[in-house]
PDB file of N, CA and C in Angstrom:
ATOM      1  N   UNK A   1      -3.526  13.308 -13.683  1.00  0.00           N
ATOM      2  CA  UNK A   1      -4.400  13.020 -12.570  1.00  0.00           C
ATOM      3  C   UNK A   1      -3.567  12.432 -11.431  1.00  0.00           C
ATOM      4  N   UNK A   2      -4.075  13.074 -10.099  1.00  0.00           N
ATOM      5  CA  UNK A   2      -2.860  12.610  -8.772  1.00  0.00           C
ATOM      6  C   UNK A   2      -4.198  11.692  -8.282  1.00  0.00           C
ATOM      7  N   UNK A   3      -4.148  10.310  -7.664  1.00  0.00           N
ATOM      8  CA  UNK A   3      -4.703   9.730  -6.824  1.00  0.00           C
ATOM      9  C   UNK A   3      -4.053   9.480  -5.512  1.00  0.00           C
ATOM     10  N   UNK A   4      -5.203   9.815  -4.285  1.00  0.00           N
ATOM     11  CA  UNK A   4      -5.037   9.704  -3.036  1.00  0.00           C
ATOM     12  C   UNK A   4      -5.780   7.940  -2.628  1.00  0.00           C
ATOM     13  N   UNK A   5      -4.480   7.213  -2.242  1.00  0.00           N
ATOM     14  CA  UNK A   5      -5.168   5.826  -2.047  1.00  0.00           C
ATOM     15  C   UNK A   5      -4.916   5.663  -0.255  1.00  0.00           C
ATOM     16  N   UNK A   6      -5.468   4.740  -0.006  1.00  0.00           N
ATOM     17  CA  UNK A   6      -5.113   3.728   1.148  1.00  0.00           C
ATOM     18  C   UNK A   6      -4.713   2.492   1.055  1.00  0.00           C
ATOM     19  N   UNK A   7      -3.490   1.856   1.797  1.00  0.00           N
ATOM     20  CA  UNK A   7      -3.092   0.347   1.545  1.00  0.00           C
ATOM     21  C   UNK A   7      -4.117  -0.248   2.815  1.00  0.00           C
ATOM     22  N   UNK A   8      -5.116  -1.300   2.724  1.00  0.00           N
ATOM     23  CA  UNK A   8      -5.773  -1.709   3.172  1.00  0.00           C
ATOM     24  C   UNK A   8      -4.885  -3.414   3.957  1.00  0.00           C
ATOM     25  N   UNK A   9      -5.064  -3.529   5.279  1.00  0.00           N
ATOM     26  CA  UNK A   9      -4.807  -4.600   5.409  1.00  0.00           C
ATOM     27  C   UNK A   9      -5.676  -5.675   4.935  1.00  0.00           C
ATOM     28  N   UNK A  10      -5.520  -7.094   4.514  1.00  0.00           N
ATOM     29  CA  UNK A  10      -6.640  -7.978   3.977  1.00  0.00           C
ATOM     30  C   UNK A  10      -7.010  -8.623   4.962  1.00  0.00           C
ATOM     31  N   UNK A  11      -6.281  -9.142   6.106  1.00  0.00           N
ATOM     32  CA  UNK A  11      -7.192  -9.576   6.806  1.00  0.00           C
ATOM     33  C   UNK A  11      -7.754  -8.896   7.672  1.00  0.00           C
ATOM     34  N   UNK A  12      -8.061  -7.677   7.899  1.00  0.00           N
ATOM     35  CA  UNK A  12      -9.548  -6.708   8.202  1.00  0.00           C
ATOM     36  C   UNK A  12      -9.491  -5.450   7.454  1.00  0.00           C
ATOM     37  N   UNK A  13      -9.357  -5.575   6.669  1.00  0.00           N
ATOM     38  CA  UNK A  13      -9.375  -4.084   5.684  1.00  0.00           C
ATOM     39  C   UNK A  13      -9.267  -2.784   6.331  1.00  0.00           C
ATOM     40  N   UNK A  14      -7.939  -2.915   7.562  1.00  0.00           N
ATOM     41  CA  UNK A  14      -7.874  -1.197   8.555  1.00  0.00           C
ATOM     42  C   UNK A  14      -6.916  -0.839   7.368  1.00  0.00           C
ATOM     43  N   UNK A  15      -7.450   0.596   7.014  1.00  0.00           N
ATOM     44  CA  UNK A  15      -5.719   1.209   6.875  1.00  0.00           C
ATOM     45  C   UNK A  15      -4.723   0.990   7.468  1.00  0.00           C
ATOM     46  N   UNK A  16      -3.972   0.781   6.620  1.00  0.00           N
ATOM     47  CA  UNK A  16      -2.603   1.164   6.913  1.00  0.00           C
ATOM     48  C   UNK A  16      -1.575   2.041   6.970  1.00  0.00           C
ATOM     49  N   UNK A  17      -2.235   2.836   5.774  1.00  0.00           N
ATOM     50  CA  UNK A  17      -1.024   4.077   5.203  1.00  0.00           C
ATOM     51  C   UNK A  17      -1.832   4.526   3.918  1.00  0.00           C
ATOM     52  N   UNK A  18      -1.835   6.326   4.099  1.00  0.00           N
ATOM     53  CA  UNK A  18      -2.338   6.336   2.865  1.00  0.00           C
ATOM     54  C   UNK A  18      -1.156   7.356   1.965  1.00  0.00           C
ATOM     55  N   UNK A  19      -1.413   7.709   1.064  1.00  0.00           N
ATOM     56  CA  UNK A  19      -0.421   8.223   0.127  1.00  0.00           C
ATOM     57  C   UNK A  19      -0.941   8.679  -0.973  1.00  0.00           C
ATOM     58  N   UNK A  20      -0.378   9.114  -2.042  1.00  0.00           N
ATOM     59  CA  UNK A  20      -0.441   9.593  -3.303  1.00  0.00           C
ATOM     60  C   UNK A  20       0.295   9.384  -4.650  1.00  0.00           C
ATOM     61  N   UNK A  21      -0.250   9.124  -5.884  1.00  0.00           N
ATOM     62  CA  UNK A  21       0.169   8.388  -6.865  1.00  0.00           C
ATOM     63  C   UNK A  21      -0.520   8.976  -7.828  1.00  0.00           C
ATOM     64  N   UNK A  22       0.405   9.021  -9.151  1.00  0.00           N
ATOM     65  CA  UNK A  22       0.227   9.663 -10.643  1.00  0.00           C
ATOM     66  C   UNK A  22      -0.398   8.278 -11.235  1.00  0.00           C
ATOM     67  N   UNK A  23       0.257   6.852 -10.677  1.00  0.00           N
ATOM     68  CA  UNK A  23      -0.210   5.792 -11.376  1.00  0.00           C
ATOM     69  C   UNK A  23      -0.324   4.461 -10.545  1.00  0.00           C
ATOM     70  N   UNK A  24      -2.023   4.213 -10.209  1.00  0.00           N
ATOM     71  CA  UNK A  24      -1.678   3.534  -8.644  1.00  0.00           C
ATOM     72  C   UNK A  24      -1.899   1.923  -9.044  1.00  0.00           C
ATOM     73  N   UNK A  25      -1.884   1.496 -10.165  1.00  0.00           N
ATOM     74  CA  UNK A  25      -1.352  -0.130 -10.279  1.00  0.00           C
ATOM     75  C   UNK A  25       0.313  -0.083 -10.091  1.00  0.00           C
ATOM     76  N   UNK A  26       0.852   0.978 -10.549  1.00  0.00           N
ATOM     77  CA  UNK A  26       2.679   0.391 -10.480  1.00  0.00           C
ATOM     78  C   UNK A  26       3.000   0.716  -9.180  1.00  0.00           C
ATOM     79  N   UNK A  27       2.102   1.748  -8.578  1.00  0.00           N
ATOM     80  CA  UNK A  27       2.614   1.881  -7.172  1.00  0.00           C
ATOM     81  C   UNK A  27       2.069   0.901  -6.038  1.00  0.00           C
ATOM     82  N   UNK A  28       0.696   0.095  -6.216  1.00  0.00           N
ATOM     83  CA  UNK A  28       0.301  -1.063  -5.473  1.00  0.00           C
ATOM     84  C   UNK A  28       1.985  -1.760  -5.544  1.00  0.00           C
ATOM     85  N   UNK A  29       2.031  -2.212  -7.342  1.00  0.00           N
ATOM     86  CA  UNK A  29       3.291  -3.307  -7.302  1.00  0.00           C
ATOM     87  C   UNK A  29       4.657  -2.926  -6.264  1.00  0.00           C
ATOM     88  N   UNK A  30       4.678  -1.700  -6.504  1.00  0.00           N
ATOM     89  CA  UNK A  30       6.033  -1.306  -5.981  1.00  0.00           C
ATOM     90  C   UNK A  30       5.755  -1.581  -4.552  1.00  0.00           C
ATOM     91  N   UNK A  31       4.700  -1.036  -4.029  1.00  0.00           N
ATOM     92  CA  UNK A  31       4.000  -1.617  -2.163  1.00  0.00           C
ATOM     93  C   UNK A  31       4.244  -3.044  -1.829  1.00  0.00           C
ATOM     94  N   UNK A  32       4.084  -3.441  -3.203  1.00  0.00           N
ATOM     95  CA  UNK A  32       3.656  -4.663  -2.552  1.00  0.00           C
ATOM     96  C   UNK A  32       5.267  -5.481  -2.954  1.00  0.00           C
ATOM     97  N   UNK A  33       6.195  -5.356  -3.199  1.00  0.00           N
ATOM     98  CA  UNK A  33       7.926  -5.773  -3.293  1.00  0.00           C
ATOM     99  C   UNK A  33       8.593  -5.043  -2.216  1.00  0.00           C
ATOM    100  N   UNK A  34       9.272  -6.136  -1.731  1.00  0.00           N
ATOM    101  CA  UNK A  34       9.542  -6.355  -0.272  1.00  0.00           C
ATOM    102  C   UNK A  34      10.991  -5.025  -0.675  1.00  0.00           C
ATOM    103  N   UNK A  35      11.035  -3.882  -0.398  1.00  0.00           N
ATOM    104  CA  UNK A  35      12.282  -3.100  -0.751  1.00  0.00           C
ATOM    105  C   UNK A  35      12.812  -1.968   0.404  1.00  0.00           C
ATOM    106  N   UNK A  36      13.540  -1.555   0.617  1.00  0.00           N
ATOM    107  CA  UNK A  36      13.563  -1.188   2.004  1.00  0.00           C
ATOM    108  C   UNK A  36      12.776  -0.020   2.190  1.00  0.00           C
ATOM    109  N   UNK A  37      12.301   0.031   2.898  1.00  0.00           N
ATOM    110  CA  UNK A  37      11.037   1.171   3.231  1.00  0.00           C
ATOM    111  C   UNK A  37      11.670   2.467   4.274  1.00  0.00           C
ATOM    112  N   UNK A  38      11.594   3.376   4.247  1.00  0.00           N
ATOM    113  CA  UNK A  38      12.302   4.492   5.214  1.00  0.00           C
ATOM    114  C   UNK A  38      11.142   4.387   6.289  1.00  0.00           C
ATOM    115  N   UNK A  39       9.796   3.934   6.021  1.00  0.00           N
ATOM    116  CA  UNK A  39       8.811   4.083   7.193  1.00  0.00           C
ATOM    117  C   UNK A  39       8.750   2.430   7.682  1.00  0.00           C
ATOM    118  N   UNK A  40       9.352   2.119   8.655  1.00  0.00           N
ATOM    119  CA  UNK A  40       9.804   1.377   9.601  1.00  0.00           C
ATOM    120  C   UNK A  40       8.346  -0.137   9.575  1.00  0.00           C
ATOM    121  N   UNK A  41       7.701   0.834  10.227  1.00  0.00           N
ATOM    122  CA  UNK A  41       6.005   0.495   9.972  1.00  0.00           C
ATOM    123  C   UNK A  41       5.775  -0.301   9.059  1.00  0.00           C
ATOM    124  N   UNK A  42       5.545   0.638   8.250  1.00  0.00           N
ATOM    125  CA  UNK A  42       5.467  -0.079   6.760  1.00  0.00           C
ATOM    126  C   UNK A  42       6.122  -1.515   6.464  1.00  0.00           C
ATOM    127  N   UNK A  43       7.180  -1.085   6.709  1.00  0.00           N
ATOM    128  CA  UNK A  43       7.932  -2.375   5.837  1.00  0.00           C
ATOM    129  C   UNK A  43       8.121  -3.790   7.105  1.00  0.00           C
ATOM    130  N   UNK A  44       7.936  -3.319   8.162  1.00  0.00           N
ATOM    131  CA  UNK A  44       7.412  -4.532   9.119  1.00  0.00           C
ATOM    132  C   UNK A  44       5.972  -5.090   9.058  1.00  0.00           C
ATOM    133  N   UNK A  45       5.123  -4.271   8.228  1.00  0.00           N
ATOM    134  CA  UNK A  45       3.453  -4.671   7.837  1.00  0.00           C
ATOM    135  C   UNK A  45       3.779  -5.655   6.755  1.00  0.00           C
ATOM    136  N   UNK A  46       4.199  -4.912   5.427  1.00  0.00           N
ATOM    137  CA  UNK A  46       4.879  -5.796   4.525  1.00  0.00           C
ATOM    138  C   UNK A  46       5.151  -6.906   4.466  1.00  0.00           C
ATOM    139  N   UNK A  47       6.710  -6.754   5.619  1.00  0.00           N
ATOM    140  CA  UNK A  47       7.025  -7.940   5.392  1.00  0.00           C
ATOM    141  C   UNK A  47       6.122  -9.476   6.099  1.00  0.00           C
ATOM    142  N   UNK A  48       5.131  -8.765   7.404  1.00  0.00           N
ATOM    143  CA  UNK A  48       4.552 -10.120   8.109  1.00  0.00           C
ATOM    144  C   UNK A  48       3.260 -10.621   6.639  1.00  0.00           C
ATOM    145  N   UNK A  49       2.679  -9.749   6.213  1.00  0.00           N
ATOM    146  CA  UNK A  49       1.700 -10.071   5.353  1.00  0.00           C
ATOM    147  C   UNK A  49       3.005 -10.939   4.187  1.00  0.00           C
ATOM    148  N   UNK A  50       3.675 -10.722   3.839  1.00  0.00           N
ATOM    149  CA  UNK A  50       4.741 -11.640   2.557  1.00  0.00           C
ATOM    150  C   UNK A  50       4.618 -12.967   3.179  1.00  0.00           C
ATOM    151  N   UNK A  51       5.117 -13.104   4.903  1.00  0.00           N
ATOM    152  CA  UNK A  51       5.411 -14.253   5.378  1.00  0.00           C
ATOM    153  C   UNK A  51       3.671 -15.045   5.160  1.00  0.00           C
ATOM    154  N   UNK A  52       2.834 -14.352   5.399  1.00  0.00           N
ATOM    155  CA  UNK A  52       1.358 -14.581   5.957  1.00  0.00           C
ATOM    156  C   UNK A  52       1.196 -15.513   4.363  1.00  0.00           C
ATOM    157  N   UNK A  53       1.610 -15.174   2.858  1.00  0.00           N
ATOM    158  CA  UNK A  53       1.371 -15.327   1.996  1.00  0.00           C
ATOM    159  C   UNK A  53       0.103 -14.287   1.368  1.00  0.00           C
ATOM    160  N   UNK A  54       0.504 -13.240   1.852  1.00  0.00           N
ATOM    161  CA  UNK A  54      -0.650 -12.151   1.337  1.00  0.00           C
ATOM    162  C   UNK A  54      -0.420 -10.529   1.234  1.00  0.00           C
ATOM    163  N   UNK A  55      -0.686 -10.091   0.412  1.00  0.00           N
ATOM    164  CA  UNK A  55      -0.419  -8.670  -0.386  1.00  0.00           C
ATOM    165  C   UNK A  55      -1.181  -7.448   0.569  1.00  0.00           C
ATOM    166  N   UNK A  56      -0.941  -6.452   0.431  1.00  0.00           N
ATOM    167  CA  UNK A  56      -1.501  -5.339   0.463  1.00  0.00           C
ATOM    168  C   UNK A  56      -2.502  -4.739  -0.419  1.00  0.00           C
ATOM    169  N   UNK A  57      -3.569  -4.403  -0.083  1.00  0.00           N
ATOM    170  CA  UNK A  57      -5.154  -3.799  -1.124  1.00  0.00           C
ATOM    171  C   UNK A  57      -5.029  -2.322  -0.856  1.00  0.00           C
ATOM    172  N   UNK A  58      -5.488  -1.688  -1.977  1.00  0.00           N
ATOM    173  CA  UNK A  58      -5.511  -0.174  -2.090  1.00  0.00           C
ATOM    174  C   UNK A  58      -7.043  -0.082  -2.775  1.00  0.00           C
ATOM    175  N   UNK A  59      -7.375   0.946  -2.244  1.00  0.00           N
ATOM    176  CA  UNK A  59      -8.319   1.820  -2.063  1.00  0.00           C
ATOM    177  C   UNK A  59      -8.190   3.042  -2.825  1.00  0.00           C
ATOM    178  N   UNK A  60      -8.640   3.723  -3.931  1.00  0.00           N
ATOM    179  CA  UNK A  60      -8.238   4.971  -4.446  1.00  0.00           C
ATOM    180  C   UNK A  60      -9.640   5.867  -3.657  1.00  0.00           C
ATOM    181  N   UNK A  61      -9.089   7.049  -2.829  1.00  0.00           N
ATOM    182  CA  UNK A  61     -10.204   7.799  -2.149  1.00  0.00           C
ATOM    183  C   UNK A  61     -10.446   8.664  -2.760  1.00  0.00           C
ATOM    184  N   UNK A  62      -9.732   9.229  -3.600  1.00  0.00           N
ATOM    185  CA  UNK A  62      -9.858  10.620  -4.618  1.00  0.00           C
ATOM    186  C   UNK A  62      -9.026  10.787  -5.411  1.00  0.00           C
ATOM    187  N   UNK A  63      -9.513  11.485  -6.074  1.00  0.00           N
ATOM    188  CA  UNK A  63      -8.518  11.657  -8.157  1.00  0.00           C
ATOM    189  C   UNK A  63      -8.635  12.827  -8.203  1.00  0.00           C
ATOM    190  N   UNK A  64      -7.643  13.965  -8.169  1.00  0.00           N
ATOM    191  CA  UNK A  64      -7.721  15.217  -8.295  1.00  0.00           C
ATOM    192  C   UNK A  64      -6.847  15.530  -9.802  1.00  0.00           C
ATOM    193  N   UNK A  65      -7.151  16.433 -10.239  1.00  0.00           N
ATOM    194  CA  UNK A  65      -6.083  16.959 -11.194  1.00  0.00           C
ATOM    195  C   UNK A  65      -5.243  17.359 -10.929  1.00  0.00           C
TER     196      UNK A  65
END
């Protein structure tokens, strides 16, 4: 099963980025460890929410086979 999620910001729940995952608790974890990101974006969202003391939320929008 492939899931299509969204990383939700927490303090207003906009998307951020959505993506795709075979297994979307290890891939929240992996989102959410500060590691260098090729999407620029991303890892400047990341890192202000780390400083903020707060994680990234996912959303699974669909589960396809």
């Amino acid at each position: 099963m492939t899931y299509i999620y969204a990383l939700l910001d927490p303090r207003d729940s906009r998307v951020r980025y959505v993506g795709k995952t075979v297994n979307p608790r290890a891939r929240l974890a992996s989102h959410n460890c500060l590691s260098s990101d090729r999407n620029v974006y991303l890892g400047r969202w990341k890192a202000k929410l780390k400083r903020l003391g707060m994680r990234a939320q996912m959303m699974i929008l669909d589960s396809v086979p």
